[in-house]
N, C-alpha and C. Protein backbone atom coordinates (compact mmCIF):
# COMPACT_ATOMS: atom_id res chain seq x y z
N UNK A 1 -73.13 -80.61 76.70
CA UNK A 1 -74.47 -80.69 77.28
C UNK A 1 -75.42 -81.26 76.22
N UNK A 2 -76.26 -81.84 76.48
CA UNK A 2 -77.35 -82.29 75.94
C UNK A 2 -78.36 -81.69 75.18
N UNK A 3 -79.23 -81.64 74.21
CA UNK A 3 -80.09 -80.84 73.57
C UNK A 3 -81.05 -81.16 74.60
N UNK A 4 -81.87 -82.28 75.23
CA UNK A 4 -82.68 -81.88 76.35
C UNK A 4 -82.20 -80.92 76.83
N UNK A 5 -81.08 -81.11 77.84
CA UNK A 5 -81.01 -80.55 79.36
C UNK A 5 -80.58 -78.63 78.57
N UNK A 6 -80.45 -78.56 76.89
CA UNK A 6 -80.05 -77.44 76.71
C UNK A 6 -81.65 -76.71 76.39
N UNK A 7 -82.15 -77.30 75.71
CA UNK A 7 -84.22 -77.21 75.41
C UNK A 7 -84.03 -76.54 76.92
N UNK A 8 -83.97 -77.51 77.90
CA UNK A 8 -84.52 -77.02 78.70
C UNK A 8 -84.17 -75.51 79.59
N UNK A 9 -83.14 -75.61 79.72
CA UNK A 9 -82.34 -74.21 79.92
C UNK A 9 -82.87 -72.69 79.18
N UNK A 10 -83.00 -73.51 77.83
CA UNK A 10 -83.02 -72.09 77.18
C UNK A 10 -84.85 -71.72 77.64
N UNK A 11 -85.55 -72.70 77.88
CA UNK A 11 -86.94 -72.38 78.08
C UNK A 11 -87.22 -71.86 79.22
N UNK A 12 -86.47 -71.85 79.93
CA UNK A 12 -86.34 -70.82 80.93
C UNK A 12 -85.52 -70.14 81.53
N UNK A 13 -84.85 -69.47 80.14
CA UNK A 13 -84.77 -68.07 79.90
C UNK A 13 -83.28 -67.96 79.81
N UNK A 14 -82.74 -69.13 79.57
CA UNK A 14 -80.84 -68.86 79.68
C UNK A 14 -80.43 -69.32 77.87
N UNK A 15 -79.73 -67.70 77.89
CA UNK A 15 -79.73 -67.12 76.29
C UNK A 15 -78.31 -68.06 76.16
N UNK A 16 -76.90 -68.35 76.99
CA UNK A 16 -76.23 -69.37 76.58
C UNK A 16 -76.86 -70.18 75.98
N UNK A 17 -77.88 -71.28 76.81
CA UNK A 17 -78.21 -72.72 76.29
C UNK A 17 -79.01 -72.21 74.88
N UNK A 18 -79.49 -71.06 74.83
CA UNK A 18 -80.24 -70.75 73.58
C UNK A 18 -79.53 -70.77 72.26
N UNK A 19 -78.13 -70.11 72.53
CA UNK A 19 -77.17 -69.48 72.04
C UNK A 19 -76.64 -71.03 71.38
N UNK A 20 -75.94 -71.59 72.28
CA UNK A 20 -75.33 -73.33 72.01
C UNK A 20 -76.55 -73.80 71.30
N UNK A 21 -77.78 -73.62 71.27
CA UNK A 21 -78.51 -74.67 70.15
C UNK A 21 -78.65 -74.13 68.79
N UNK A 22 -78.82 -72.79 68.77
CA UNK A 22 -78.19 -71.96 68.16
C UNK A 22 -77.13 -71.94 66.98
N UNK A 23 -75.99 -72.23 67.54
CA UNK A 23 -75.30 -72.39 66.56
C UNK A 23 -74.90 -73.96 66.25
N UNK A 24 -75.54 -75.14 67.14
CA UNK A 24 -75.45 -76.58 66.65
C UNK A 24 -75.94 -76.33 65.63
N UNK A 25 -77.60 -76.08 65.30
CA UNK A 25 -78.39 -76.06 64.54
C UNK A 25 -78.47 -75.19 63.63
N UNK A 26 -77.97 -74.22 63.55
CA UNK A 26 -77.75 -73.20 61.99
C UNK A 26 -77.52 -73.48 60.85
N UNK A 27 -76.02 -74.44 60.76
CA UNK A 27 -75.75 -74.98 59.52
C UNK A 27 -76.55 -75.32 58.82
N UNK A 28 -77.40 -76.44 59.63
CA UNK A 28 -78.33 -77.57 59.17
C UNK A 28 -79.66 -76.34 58.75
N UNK A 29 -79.66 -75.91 59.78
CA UNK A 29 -80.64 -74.77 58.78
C UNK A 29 -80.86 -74.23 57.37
N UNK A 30 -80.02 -73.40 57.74
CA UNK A 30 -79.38 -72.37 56.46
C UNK A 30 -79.26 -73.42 54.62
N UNK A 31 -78.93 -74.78 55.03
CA UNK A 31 -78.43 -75.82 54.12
C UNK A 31 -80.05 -76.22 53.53
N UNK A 32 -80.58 -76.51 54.66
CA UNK A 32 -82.17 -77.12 54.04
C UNK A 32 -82.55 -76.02 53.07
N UNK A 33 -82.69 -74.61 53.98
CA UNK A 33 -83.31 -73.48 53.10
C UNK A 33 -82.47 -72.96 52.01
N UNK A 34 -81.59 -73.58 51.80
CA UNK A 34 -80.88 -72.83 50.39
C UNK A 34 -81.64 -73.85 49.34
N UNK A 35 -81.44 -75.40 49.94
CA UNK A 35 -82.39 -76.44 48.51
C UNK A 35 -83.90 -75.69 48.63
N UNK A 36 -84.65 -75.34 49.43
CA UNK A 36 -85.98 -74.90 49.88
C UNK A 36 -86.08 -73.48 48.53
N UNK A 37 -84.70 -72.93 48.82
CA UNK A 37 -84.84 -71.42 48.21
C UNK A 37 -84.35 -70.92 46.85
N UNK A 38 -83.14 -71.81 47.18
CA UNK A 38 -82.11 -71.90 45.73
C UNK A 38 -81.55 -70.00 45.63
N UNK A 39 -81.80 -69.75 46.78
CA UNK A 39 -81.59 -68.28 46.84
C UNK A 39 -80.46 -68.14 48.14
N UNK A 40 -79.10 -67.91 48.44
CA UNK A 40 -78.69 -68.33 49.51
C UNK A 40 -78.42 -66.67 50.44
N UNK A 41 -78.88 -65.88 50.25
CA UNK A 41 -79.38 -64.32 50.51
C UNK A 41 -80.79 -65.48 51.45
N UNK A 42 -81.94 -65.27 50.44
CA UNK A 42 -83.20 -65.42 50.84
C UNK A 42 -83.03 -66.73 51.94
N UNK A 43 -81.99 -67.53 51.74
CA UNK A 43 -82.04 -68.65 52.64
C UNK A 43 -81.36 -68.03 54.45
N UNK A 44 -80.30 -67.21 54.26
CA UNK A 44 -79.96 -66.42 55.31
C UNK A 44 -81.18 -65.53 55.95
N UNK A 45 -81.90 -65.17 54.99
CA UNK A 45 -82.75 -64.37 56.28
C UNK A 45 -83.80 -65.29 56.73
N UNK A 46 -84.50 -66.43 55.96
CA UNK A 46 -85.11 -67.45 56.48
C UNK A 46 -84.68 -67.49 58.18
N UNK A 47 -83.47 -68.28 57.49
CA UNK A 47 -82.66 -68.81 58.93
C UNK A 47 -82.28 -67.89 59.87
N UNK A 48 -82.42 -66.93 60.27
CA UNK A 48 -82.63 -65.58 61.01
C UNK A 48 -83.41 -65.40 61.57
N UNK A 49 -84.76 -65.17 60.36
CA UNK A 49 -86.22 -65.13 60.79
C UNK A 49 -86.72 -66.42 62.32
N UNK A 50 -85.98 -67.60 61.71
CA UNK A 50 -86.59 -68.80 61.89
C UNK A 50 -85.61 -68.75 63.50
N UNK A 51 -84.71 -68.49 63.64
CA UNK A 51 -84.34 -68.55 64.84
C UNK A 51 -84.97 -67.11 65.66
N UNK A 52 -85.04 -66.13 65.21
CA UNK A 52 -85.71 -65.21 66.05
C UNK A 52 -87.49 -65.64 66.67
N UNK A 53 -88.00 -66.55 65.75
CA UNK A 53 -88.76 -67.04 66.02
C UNK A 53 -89.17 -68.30 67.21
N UNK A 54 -88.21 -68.91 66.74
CA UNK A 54 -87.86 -70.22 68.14
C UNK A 54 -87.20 -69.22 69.11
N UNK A 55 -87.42 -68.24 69.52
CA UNK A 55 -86.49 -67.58 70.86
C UNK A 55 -87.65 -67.31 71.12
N UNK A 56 -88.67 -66.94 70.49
CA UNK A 56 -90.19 -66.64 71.14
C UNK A 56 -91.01 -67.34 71.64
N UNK A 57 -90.67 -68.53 70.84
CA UNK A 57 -91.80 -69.39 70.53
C UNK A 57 -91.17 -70.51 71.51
N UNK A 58 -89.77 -70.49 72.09
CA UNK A 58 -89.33 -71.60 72.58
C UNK A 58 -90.20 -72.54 73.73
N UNK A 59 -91.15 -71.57 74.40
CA UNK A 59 -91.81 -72.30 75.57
C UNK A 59 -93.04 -73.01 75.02
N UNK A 60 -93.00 -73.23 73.37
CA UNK A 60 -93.82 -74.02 72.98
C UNK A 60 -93.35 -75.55 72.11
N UNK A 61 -92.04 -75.44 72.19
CA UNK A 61 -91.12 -76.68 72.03
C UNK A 61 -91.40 -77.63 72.93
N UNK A 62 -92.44 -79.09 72.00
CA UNK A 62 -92.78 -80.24 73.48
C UNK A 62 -91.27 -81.14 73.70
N UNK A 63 -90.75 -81.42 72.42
CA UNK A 63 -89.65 -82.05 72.75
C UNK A 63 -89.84 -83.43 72.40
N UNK A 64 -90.75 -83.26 71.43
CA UNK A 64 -91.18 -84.85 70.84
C UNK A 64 -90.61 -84.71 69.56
N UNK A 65 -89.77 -84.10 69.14
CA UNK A 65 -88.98 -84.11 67.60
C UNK A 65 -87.51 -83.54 68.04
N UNK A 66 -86.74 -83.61 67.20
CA UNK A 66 -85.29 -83.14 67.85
C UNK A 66 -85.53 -81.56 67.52
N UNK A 67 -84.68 -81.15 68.25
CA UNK A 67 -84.89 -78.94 68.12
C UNK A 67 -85.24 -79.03 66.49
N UNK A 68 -83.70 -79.73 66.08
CA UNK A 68 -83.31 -79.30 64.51
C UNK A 68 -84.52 -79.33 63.72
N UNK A 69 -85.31 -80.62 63.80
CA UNK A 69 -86.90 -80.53 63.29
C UNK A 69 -87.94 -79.96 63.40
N UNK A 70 -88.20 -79.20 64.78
CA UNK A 70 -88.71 -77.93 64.89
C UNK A 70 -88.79 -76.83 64.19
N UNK A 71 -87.45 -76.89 64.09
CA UNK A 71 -86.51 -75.54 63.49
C UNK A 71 -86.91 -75.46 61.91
N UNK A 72 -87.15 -77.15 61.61
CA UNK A 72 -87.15 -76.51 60.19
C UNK A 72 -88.68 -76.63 59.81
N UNK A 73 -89.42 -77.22 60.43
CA UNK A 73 -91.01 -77.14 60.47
C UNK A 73 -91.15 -75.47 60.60
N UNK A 74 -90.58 -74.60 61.49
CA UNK A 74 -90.58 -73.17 61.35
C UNK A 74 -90.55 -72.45 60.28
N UNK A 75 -89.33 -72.96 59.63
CA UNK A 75 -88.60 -72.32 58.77
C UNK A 75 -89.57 -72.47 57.46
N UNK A 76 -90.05 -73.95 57.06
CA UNK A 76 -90.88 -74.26 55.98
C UNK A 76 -92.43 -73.65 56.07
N UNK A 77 -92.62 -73.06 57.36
CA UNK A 77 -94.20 -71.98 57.74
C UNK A 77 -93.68 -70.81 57.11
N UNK A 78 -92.57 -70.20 57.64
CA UNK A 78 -92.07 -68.53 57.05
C UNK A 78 -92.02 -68.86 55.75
N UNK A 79 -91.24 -69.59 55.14
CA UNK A 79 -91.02 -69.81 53.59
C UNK A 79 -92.26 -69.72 52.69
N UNK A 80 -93.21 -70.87 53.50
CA UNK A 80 -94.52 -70.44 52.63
C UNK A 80 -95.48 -69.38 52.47
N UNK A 81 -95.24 -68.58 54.20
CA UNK A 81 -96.18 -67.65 54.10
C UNK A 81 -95.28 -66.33 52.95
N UNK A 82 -94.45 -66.70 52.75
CA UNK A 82 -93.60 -65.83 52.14
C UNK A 82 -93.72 -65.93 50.56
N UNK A 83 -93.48 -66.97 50.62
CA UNK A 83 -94.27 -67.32 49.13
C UNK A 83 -95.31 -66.90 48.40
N UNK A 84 -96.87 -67.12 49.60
CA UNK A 84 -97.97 -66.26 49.61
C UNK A 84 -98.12 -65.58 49.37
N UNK A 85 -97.44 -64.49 50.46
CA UNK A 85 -97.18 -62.99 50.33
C UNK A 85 -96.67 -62.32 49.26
N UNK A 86 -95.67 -63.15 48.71
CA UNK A 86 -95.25 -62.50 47.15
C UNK A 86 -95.83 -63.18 45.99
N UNK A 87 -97.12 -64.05 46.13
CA UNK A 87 -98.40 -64.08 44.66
C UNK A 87 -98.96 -63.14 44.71
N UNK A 88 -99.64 -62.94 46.24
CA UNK A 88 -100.36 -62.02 46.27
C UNK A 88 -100.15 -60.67 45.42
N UNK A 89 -98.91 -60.29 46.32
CA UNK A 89 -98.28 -58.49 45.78
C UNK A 89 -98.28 -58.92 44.36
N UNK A 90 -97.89 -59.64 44.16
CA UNK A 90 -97.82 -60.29 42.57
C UNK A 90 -99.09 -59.70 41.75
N UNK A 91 -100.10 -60.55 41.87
CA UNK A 91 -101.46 -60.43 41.62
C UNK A 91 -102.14 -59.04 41.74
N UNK A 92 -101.72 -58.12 42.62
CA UNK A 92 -102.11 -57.02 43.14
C UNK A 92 -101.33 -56.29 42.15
N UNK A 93 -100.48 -56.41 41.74
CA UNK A 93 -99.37 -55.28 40.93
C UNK A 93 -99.96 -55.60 39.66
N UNK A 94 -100.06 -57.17 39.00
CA UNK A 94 -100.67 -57.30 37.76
C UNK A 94 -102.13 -56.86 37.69
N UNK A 95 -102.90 -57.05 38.79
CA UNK A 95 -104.06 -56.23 38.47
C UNK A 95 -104.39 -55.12 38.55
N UNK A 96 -103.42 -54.11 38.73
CA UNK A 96 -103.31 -52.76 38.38
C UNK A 96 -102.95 -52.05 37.60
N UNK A 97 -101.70 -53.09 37.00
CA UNK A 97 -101.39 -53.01 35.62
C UNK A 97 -102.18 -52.70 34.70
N UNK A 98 -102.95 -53.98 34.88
CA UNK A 98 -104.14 -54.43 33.88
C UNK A 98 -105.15 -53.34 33.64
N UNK A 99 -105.71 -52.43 34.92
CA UNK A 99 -106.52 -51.71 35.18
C UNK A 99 -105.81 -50.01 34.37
N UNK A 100 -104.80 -50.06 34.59
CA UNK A 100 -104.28 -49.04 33.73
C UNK A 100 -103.55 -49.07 32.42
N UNK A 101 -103.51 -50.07 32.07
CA UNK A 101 -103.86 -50.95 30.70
C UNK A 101 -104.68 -50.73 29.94
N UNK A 102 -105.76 -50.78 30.73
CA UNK A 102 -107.61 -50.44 30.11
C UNK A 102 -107.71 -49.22 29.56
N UNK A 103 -107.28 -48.20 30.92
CA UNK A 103 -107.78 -46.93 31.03
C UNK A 103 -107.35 -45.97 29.67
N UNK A 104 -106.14 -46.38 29.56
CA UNK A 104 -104.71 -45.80 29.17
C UNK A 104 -105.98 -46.38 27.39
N UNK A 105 -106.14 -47.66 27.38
CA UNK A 105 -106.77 -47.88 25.79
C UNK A 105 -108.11 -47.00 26.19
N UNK A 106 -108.47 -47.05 26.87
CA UNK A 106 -110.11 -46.02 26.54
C UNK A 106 -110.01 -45.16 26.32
N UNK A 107 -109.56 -44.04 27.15
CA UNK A 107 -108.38 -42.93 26.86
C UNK A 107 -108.10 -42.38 25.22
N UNK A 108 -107.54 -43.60 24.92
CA UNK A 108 -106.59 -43.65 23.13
C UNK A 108 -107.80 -43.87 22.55
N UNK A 109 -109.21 -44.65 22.95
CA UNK A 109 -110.05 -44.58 21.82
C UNK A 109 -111.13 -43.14 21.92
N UNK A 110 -110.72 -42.35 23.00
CA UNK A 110 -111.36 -41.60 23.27
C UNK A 110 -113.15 -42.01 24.22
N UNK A 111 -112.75 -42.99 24.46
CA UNK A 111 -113.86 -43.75 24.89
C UNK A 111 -113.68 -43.14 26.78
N UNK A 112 -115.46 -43.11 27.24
CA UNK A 112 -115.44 -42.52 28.71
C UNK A 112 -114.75 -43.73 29.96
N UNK A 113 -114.14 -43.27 30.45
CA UNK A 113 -113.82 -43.95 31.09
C UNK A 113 -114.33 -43.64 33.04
N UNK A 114 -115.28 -44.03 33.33
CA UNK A 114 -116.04 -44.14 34.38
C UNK A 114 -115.53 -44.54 35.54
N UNK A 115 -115.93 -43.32 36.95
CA UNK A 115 -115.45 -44.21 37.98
C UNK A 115 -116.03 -45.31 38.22
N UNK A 116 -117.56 -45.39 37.96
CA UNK A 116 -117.65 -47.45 38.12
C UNK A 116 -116.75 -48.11 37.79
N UNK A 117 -115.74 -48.12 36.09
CA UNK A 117 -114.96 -48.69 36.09
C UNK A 117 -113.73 -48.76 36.60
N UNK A 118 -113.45 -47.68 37.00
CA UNK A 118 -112.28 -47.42 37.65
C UNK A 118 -112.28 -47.97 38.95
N UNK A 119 -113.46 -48.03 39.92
CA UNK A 119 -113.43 -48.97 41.03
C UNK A 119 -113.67 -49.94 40.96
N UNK A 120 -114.67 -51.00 39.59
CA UNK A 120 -113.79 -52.12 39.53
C UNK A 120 -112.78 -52.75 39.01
N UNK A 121 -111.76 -51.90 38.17
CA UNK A 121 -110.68 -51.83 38.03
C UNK A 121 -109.51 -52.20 39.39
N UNK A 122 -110.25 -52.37 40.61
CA UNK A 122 -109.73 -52.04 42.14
C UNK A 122 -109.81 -53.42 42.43
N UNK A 123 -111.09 -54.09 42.09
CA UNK A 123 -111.65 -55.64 42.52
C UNK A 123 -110.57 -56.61 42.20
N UNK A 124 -110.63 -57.69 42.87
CA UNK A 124 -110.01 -59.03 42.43
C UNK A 124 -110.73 -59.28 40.96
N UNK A 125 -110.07 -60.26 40.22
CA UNK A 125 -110.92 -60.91 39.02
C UNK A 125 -111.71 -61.31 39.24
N UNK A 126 -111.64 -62.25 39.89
CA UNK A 126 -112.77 -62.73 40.21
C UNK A 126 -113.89 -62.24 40.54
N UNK A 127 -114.16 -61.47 41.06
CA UNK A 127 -114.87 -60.43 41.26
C UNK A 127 -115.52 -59.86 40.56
N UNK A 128 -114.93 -59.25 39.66
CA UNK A 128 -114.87 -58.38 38.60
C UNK A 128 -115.80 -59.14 37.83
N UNK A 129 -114.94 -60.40 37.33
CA UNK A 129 -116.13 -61.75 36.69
C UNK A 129 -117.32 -62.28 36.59
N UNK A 130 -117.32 -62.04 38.12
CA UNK A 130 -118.65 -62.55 38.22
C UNK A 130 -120.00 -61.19 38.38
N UNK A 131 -118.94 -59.95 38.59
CA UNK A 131 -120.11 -58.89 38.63
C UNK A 131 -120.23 -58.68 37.21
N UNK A 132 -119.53 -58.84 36.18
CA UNK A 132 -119.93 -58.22 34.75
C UNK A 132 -120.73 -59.24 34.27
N UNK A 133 -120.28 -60.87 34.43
CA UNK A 133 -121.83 -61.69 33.91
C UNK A 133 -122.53 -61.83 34.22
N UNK A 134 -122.82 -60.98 35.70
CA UNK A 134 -124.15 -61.27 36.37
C UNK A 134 -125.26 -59.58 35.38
N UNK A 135 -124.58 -58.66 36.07
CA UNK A 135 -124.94 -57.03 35.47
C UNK A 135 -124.87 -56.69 34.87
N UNK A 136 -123.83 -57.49 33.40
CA UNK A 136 -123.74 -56.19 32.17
C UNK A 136 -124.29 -57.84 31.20
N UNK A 137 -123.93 -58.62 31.48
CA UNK A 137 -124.37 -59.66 30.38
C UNK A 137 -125.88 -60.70 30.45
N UNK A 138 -126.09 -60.13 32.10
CA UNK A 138 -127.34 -61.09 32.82
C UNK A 138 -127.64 -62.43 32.89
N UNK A 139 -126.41 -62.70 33.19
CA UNK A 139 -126.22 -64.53 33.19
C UNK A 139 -126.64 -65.04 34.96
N UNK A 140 -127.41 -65.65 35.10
CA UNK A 140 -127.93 -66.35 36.35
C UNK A 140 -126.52 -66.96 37.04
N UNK A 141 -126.76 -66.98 38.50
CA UNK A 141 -125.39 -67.45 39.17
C UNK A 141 -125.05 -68.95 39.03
N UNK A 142 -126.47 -69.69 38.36
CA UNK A 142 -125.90 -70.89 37.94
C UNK A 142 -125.19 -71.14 36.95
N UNK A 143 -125.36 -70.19 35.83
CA UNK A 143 -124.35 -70.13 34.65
C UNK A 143 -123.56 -69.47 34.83
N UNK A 144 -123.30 -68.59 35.77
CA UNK A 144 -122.21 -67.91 36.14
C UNK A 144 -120.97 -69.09 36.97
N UNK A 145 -121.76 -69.65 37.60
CA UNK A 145 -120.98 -70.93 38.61
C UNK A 145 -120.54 -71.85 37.45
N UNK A 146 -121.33 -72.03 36.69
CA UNK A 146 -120.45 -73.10 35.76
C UNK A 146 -119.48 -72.34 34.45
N UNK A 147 -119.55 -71.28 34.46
CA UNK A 147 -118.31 -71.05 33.50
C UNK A 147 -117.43 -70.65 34.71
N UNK A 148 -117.38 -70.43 35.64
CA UNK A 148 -116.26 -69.90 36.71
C UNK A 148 -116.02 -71.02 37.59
N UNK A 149 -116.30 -72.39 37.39
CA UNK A 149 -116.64 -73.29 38.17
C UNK A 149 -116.33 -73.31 39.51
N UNK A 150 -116.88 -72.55 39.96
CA UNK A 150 -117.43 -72.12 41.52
C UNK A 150 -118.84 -72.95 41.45
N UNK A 151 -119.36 -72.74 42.96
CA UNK A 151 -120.83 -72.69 43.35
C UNK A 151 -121.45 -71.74 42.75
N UNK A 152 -122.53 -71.42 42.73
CA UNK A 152 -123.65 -70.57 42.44
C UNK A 152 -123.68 -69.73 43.94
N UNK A 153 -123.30 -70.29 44.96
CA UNK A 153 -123.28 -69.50 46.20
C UNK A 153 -121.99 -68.74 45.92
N UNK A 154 -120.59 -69.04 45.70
CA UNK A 154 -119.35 -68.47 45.84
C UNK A 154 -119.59 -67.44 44.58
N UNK A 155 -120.29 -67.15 43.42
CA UNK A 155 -121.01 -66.42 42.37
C UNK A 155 -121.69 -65.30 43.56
N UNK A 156 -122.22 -65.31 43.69
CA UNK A 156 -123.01 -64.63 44.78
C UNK A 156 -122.63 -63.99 45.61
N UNK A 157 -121.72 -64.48 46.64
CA UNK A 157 -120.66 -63.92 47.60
C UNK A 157 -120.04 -62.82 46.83
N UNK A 158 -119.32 -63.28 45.53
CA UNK A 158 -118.56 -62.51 45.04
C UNK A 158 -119.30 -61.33 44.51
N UNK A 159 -120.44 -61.26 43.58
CA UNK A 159 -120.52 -59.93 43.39
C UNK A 159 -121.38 -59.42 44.56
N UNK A 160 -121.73 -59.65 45.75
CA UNK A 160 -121.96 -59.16 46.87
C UNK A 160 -121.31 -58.15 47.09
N UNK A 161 -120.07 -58.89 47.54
CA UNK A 161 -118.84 -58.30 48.41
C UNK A 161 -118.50 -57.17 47.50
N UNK A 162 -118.42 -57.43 46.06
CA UNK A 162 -117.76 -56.66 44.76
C UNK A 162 -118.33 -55.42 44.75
N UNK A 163 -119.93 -55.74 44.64
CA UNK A 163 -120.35 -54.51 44.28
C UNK A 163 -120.84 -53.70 45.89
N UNK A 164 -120.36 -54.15 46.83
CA UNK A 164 -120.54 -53.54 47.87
C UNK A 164 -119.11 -52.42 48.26
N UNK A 165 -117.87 -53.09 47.33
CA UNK A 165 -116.51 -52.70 47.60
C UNK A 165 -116.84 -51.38 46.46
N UNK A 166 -117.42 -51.60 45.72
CA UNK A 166 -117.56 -50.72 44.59
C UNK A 166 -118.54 -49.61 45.33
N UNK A 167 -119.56 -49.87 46.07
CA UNK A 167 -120.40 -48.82 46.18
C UNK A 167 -119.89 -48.00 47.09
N UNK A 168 -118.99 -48.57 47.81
CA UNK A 168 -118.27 -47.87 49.29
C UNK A 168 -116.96 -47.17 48.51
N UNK A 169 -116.38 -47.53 47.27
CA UNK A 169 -115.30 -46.61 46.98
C UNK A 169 -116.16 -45.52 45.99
N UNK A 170 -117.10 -45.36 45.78
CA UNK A 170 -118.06 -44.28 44.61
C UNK A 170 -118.44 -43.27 45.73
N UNK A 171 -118.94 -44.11 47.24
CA UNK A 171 -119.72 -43.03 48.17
C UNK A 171 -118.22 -42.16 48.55
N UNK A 172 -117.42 -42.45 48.73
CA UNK A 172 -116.07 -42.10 48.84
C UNK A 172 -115.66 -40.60 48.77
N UNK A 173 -116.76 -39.99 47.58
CA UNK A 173 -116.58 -38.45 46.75
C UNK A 173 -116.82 -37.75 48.13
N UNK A 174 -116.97 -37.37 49.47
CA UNK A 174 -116.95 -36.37 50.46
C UNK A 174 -118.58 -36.20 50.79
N UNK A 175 -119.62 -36.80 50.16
CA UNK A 175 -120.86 -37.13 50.57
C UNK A 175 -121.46 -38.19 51.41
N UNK A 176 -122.24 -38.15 52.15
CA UNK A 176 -122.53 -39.11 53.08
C UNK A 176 -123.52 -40.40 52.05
N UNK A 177 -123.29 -41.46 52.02
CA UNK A 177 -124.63 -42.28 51.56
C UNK A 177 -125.57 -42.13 51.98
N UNK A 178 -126.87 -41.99 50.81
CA UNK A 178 -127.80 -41.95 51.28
C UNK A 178 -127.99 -43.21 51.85
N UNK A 179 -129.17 -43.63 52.65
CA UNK A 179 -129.54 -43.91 53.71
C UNK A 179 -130.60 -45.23 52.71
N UNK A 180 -130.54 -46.34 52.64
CA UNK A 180 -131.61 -47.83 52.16
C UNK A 180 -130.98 -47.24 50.83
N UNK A 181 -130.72 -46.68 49.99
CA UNK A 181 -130.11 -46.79 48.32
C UNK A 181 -128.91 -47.85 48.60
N UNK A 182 -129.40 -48.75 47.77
CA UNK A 182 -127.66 -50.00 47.01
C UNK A 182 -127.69 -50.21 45.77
């Protein structure tokens, strides 16, 4: 049978024709994502992922590329968001590190170690960055924008958001905020 007349089968709803494209197209899968992964574990569950996905997604196959190219346009979306997903945790684990890094030296110098700092110990860097040269060093968001080379607006945003993340983990202690105090 045909990859049309099998597209078409499986799009409405017959798990054979799904099944037969299925395993045409696996090899070719699994092969891209091992060069993609260099991991051939991580390339198997790709190719898993990526077909559990085209079984969902099948009634959105136009049929202007062959399946197999679909398949791997799929596969190269999961891969990256996957990628993403593990800077991030990445980033999130080193900046906690970092934060108990600090603590652990203030601690050893006998120095106070504050929940202000400890909740921005919580912030992105960036964050963090732009709230200490704005509040502890008093640098304007235009000099803040040009050593962080951001905008002077994205300066702004950030210790917004920062010290708003900060004031909402301090109100945190089992007291209500008072009411116009920021």
């Amino acid at each position: 049978m045909e990859e049309k007349e099998l597209v078409k089968k499986a799009k409405q709803g017959d798990h054979s024709a799904f099944s037969m494209l299925f395993r045409e197209n696996y090899p070719l899968l699994v092969k891209y994502l091992l060069k993609v992964t260099m991991n051939p574990d991580a390339a198997e569950e790709l190719a898993q992922e990526t077909m559990a996905k085209s079984l969902e997604k099948i009634h959105l196959f136009n049929g202007k590329s062959k399946f197999s190219t679909w398949l791997i346009s799929i596969s190269t979306n999961l891969f990256i968001d996957q990628h993403r997903k593990r800077k991030r945790e990445k980033a999130w684990r080193e900046q906690e590190t970092d934060g108990r890094k600090l603590k652990w030296h203030m601690d050893s110098r006998r120095e106070e170690w504050s929940d202000a700092l400890s909740a921005l110990s919580r912030l992105s860097s960036e964050m963090r960055a732009a709230i200490i040269l704005k509040h502890y060093y008093g640098y304007s968001y235009d000099e803040i924008g040009e050593m962080l080379r951001v905008s002077p607006g994205t300066v702004k945003s950030r210790v917004h958001n920062g010290l708003t993340a900060v004031r909402k983990e301090l109100d945190h202690d089992g007291k209500e905020p008072k009411k116009g105090v920021n």
